[in-house]
PDB file of N, CA and C in Angstrom:
ATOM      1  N   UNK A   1     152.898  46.399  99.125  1.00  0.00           N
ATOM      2  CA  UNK A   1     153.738  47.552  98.893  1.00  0.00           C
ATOM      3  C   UNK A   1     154.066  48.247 100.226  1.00  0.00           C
ATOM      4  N   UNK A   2     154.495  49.378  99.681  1.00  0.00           N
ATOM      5  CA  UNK A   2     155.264  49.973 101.224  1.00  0.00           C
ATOM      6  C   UNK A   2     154.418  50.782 102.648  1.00  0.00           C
ATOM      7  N   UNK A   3     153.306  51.139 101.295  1.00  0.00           N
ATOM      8  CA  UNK A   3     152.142  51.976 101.556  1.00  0.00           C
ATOM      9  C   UNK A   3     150.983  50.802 103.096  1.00  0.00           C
ATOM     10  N   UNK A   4     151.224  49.153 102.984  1.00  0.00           N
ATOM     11  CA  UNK A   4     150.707  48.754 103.419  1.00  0.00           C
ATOM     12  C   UNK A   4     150.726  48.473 104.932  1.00  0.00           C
ATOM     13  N   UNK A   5     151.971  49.118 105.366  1.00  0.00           N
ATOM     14  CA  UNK A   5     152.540  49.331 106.831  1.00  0.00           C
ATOM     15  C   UNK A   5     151.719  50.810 107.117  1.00  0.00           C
ATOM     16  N   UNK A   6     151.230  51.289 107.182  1.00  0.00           N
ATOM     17  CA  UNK A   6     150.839  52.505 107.673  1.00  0.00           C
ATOM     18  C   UNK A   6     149.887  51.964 108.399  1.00  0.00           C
ATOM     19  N   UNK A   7     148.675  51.561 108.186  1.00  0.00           N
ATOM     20  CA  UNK A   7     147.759  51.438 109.255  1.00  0.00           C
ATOM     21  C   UNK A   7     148.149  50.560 110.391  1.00  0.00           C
ATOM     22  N   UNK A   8     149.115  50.206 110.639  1.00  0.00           N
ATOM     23  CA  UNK A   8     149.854  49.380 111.892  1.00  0.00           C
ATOM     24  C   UNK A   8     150.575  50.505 112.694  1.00  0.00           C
ATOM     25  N   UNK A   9     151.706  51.369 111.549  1.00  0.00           N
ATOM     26  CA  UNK A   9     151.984  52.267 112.017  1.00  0.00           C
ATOM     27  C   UNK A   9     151.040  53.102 112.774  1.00  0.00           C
ATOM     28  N   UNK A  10     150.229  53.486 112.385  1.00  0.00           N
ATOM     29  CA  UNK A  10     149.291  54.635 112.731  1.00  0.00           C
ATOM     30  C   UNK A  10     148.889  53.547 114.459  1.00  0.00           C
ATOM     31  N   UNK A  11     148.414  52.499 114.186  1.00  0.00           N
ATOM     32  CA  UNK A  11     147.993  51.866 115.123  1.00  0.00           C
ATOM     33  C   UNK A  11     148.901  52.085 116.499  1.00  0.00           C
ATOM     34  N   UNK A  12     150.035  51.741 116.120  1.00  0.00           N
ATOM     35  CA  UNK A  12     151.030  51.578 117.139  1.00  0.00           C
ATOM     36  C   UNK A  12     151.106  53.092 117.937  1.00  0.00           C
ATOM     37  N   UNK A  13     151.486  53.587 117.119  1.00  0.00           N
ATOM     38  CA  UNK A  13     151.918  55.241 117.283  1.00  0.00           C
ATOM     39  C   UNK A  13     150.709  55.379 118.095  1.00  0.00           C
ATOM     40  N   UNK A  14     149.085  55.409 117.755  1.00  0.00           N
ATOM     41  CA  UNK A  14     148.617  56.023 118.929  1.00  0.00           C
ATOM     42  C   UNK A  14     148.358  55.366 120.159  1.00  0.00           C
ATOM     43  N   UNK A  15     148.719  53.732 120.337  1.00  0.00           N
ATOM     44  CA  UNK A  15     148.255  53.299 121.443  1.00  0.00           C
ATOM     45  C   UNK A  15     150.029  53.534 122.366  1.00  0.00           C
ATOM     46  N   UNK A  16     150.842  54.032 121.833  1.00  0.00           N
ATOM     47  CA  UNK A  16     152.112  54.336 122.739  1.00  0.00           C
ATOM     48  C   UNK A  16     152.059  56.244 122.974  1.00  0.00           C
ATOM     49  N   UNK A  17     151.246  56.947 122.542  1.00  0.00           N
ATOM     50  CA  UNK A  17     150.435  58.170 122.645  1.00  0.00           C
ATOM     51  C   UNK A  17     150.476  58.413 123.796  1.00  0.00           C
ATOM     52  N   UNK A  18     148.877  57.313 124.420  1.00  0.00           N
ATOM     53  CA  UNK A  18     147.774  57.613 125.072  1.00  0.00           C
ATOM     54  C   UNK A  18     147.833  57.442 126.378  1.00  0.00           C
ATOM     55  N   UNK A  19     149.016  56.735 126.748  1.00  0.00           N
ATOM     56  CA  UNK A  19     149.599  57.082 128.483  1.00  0.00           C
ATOM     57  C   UNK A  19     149.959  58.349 129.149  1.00  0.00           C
ATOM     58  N   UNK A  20     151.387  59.263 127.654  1.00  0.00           N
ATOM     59  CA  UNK A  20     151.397  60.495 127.963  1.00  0.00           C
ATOM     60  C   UNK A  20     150.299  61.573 127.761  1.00  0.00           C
ATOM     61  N   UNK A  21     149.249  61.188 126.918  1.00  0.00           N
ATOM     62  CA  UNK A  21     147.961  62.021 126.765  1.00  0.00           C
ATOM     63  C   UNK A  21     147.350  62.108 127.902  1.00  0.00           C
ATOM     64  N   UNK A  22     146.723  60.646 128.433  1.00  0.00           N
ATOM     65  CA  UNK A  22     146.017  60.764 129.573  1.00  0.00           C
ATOM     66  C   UNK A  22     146.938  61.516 130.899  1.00  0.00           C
ATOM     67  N   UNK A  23     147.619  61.004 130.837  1.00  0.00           N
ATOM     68  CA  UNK A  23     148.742  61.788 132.158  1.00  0.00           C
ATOM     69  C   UNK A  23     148.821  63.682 131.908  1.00  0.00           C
ATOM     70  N   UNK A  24     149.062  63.838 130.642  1.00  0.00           N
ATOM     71  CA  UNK A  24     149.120  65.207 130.511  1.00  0.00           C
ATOM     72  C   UNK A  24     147.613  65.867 131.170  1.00  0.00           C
ATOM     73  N   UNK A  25     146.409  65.476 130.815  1.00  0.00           N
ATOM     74  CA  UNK A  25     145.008  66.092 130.575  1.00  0.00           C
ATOM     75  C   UNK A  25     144.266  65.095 131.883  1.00  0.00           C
ATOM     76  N   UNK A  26     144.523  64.058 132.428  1.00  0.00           N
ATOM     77  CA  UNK A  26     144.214  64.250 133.923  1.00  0.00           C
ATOM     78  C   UNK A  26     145.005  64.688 135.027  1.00  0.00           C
ATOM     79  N   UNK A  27     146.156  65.166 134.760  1.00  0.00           N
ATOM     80  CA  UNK A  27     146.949  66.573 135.743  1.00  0.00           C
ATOM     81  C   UNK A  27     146.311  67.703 135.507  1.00  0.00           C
ATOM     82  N   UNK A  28     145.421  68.185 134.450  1.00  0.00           N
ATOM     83  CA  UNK A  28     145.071  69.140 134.041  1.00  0.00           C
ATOM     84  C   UNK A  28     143.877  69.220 134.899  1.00  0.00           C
ATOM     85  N   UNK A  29     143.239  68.523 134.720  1.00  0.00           N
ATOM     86  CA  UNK A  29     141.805  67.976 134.797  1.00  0.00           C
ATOM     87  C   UNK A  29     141.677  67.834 136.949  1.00  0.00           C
ATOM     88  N   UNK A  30     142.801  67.497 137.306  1.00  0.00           N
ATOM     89  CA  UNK A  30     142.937  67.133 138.790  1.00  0.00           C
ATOM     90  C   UNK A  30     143.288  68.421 139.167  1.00  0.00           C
ATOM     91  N   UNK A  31     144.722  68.802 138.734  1.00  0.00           N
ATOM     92  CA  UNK A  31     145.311  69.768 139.943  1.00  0.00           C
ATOM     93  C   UNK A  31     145.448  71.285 138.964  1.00  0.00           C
ATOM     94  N   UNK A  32     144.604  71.101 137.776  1.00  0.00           N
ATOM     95  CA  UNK A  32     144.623  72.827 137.702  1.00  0.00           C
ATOM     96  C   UNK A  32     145.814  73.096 136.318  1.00  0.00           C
ATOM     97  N   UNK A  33     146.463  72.023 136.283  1.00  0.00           N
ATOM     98  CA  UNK A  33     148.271  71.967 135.502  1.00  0.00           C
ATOM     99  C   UNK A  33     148.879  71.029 135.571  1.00  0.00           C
ATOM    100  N   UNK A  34     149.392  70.861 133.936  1.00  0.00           N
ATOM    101  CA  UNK A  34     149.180  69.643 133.031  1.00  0.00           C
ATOM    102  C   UNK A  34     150.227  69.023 134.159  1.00  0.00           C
ATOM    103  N   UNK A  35     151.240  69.697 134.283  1.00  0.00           N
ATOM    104  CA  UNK A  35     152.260  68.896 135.186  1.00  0.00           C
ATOM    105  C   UNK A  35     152.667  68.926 136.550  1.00  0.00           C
ATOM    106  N   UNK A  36     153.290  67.729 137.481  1.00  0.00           N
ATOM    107  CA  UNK A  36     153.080  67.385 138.871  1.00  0.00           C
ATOM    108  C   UNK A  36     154.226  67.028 138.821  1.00  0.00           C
ATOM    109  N   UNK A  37     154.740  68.163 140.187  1.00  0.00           N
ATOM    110  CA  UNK A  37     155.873  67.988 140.501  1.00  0.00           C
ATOM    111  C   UNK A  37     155.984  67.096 141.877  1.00  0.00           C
ATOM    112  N   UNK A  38     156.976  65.921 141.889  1.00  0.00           N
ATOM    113  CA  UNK A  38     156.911  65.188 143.056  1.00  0.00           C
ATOM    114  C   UNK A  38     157.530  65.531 143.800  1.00  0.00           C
ATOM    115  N   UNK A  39     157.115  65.808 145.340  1.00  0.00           N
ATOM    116  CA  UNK A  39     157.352  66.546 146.188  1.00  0.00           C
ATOM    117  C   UNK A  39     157.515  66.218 147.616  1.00  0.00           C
ATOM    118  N   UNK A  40     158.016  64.199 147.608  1.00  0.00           N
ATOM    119  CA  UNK A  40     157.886  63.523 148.244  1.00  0.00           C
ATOM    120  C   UNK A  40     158.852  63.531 149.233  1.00  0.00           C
ATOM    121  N   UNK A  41     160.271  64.010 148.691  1.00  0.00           N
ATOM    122  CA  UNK A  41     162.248  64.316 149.465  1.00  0.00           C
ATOM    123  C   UNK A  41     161.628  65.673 150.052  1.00  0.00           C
ATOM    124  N   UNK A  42     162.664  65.569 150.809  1.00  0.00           N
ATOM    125  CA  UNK A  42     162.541  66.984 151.548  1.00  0.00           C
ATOM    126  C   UNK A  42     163.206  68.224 150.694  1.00  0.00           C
ATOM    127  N   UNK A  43     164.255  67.639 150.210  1.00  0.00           N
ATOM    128  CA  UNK A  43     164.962  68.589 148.553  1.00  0.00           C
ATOM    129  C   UNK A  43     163.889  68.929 148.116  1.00  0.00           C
ATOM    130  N   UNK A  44     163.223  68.075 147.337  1.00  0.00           N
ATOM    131  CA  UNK A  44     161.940  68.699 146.416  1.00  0.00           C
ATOM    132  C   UNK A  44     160.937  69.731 147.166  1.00  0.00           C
ATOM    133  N   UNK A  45     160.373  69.644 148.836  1.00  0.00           N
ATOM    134  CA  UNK A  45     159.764  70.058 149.151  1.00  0.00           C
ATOM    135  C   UNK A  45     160.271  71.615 149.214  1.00  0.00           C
ATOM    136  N   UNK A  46     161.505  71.820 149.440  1.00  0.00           N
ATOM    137  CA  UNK A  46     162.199  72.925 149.536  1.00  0.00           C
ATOM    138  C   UNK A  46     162.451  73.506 148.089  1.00  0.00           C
ATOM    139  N   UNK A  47     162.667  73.104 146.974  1.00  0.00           N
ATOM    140  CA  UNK A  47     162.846  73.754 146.441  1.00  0.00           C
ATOM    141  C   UNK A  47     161.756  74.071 145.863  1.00  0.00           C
ATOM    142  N   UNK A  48     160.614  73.220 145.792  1.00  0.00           N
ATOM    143  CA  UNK A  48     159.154  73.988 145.413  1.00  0.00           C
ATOM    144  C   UNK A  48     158.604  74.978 146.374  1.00  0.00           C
ATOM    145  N   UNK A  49     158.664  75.431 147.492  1.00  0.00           N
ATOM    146  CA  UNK A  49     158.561  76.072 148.290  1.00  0.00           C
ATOM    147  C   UNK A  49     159.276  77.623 147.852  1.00  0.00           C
ATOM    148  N   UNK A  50     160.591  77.028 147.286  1.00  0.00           N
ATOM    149  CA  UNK A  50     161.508  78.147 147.250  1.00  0.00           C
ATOM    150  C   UNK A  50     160.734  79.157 145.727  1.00  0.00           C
ATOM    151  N   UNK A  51     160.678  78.164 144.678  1.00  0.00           N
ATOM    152  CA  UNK A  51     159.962  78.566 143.748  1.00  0.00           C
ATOM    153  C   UNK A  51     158.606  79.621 143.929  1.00  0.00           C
ATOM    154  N   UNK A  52     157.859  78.816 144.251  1.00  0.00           N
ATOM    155  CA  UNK A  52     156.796  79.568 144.991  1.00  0.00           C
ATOM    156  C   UNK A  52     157.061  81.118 145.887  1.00  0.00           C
ATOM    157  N   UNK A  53     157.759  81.219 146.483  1.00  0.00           N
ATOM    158  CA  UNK A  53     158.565  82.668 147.039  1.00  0.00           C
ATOM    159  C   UNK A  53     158.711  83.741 146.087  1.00  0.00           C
ATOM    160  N   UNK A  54     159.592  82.520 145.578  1.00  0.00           N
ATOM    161  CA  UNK A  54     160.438  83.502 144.452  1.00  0.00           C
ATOM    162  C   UNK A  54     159.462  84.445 143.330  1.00  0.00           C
ATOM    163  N   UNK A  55     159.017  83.595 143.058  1.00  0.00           N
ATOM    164  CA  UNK A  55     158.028  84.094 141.322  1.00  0.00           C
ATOM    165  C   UNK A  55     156.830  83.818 141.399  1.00  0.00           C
ATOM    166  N   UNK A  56     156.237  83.314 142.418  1.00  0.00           N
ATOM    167  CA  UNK A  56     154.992  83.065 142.881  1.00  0.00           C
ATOM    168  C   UNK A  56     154.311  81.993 142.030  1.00  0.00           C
ATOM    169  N   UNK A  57     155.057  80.988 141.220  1.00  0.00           N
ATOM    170  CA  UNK A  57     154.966  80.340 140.097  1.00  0.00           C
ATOM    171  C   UNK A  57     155.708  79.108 140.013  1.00  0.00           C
ATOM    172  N   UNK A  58     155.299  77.897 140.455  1.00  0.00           N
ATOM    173  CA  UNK A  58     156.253  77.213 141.087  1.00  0.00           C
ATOM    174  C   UNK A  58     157.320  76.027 139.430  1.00  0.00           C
ATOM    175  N   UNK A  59     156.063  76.283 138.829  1.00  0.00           N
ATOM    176  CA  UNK A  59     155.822  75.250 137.301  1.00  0.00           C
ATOM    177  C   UNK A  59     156.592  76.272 136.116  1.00  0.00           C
ATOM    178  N   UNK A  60     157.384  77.592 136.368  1.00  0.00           N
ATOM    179  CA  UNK A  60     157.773  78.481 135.472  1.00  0.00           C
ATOM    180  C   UNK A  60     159.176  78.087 135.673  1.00  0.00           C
ATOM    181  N   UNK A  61     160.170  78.424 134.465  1.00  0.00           N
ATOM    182  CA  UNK A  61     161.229  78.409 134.764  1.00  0.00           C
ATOM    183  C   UNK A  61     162.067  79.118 135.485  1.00  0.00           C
ATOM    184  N   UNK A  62     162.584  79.052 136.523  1.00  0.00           N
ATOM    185  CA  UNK A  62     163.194  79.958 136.915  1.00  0.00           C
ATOM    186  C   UNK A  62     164.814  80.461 137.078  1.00  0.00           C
ATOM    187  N   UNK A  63     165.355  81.457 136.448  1.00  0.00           N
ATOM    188  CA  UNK A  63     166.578  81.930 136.032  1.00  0.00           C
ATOM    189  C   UNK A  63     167.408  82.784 137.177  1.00  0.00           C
ATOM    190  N   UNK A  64     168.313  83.567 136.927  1.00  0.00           N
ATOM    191  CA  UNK A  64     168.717  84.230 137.916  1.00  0.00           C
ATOM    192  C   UNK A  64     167.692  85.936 137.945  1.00  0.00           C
ATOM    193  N   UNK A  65     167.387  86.189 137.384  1.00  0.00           N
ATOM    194  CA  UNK A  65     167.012  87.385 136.944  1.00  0.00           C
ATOM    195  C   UNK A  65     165.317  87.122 137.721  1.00  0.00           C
ATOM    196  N   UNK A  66     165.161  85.795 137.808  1.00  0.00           N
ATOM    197  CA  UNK A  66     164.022  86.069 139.149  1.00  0.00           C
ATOM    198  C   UNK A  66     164.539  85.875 140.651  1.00  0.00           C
ATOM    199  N   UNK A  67     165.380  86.131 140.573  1.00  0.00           N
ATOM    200  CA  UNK A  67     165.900  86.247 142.389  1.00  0.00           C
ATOM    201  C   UNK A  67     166.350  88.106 142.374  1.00  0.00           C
ATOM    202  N   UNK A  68     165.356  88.874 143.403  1.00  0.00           N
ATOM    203  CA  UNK A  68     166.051  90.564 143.416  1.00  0.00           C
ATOM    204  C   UNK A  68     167.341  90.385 143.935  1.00  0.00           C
ATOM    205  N   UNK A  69     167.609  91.557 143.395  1.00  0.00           N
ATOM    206  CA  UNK A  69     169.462  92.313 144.006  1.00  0.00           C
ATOM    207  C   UNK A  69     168.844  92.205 145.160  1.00  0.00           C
ATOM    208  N   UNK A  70     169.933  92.327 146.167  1.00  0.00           N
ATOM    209  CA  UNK A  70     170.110  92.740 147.423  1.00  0.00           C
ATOM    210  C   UNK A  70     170.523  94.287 147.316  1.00  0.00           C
ATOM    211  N   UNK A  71     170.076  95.496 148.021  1.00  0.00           N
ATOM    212  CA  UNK A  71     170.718  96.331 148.008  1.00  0.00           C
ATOM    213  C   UNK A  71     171.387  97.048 149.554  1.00  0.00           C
TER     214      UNK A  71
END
């Protein structure tokens, strides 16, 4: 019956899981936060840098409303 695909399902589903699991929770586990920004271009180095300035938060989103007016 139809019911007899599930435990394959289930099977499958968690061994295609457990790459993004482990990746999520040893970024966690290494650098403090789940996610790692690559920072290898000089672009990237700059704009994580810039982040960091800005909002002191490099992993937050950042909008216009975190950059001050100029007055």
């Amino acid at each position: 019956m139809w019911y007899e695909i599930v435990p394959s399902f289930a099977i499958i589903t968690v061994a295609l899981a457990i790459p993004g699991l482990c990746n999520y929770f040893g970024h966690q586990l290494a650098f403090g936060n789940p996610y790692l920004r690559d920072k290898t271009e000089r672009w990237d180095r700059y704009m994580y840098q810039r982040d960091i300035r800005l909002t002191g938060n490099a992993y937050k989103c950042n909008g216009l409303e975190s950059i001050p007016d100029e007055k």
